[in-house]
Protein backbone atom coordinates (compact mmCIF):
# COMPACT_ATOMS: atom_id res chain seq x y z
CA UNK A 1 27.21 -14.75 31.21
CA UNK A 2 27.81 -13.50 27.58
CA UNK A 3 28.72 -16.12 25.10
CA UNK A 4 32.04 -15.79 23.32
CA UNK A 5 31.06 -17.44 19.94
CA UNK A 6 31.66 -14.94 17.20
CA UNK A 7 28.00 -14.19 15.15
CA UNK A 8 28.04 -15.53 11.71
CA UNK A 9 26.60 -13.03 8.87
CA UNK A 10 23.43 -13.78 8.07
CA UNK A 11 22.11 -13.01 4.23
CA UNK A 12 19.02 -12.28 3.25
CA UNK A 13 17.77 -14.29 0.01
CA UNK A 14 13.95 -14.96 -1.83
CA UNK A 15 12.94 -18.12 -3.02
CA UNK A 16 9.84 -20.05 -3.39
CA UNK A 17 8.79 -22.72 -1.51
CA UNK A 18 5.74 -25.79 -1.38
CA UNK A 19 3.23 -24.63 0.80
CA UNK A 20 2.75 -27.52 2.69
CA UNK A 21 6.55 -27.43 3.57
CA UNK A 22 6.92 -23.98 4.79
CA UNK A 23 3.95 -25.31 6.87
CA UNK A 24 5.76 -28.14 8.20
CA UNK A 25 8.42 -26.05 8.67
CA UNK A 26 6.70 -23.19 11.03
CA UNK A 27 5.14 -25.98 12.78
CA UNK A 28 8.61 -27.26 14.00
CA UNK A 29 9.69 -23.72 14.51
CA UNK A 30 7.30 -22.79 17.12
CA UNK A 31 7.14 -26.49 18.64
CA UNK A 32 10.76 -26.31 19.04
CA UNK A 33 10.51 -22.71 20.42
CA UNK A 34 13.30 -21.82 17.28
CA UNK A 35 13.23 -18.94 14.72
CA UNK A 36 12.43 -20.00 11.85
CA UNK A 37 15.07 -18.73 10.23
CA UNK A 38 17.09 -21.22 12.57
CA UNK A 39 14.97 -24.41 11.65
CA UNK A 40 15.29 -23.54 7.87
CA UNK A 41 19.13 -22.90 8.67
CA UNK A 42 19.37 -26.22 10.59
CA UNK A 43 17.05 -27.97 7.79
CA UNK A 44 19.46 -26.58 4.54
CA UNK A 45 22.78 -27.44 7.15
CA UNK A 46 21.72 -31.21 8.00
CA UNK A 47 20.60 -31.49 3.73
CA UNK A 48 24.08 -30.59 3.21
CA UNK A 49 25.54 -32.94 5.11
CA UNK A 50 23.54 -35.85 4.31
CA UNK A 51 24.84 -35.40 0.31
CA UNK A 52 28.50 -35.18 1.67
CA UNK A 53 27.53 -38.66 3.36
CA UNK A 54 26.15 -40.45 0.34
CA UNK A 55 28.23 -38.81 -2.18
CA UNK A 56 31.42 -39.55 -0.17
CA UNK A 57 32.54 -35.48 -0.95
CA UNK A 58 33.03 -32.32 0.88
CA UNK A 59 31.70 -29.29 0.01
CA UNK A 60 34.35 -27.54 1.31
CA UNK A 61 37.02 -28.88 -0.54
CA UNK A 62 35.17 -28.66 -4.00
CA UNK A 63 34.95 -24.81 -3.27
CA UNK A 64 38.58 -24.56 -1.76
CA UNK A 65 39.62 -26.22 -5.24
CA UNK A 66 37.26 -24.20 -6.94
CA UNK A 67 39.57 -21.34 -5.64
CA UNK A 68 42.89 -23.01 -6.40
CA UNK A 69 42.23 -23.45 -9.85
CA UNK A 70 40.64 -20.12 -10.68
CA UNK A 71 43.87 -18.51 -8.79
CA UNK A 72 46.78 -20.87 -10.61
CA UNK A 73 46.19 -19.50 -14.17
CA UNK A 74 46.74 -15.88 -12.59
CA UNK A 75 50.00 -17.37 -10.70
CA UNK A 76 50.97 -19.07 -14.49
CA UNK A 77 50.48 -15.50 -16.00
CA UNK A 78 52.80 -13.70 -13.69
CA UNK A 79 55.64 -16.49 -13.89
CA UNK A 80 55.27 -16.59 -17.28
CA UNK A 81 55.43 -12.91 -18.07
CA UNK A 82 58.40 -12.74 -15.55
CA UNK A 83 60.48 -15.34 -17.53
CA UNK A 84 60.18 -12.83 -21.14
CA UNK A 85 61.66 -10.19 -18.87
């Protein structure tokens, strides 16, 4: 049975960690039989929500507003320039 769930695009990225963390965090990867690419996914995925919780926010919506605003001054532009026509 093949699984229908579309692959999400992984990227590739550098960054330093603590030692003693990445060593924590191989230790859960091959306890829990996970990549660790997975448990560090997992790790970063659960940190995100947790600030959502106690900062009473979504991510999402900051970026999706993020988006709005840096698009409206373009849509102001064009309506604008269409009026001295």
């Amino acid at each position: 049975m093949e699984s229908k769930t579309p692959k999400t695009e992984l990227v590739r990225f550098t960054t330093l960690i603590n030692p003693t963390i990445l060593s924590n965090i191989k230790l859960i990867s091959y306890f829990t039989n996970k990549k660790l690419y997975e448990v560090i996914n997992q790790s970063i995925d659960n940190f995100v929500s947790e600030f959502e919780t106690k900062n009473n926010t979504s991510i999402k919506s900051i970026i999706n507003l993020q988006h709005k605003l840096s698009n409206n001054p373009n849509e102001e532009v064009v309506e604008k320039n269409k009026d001295k026509k």
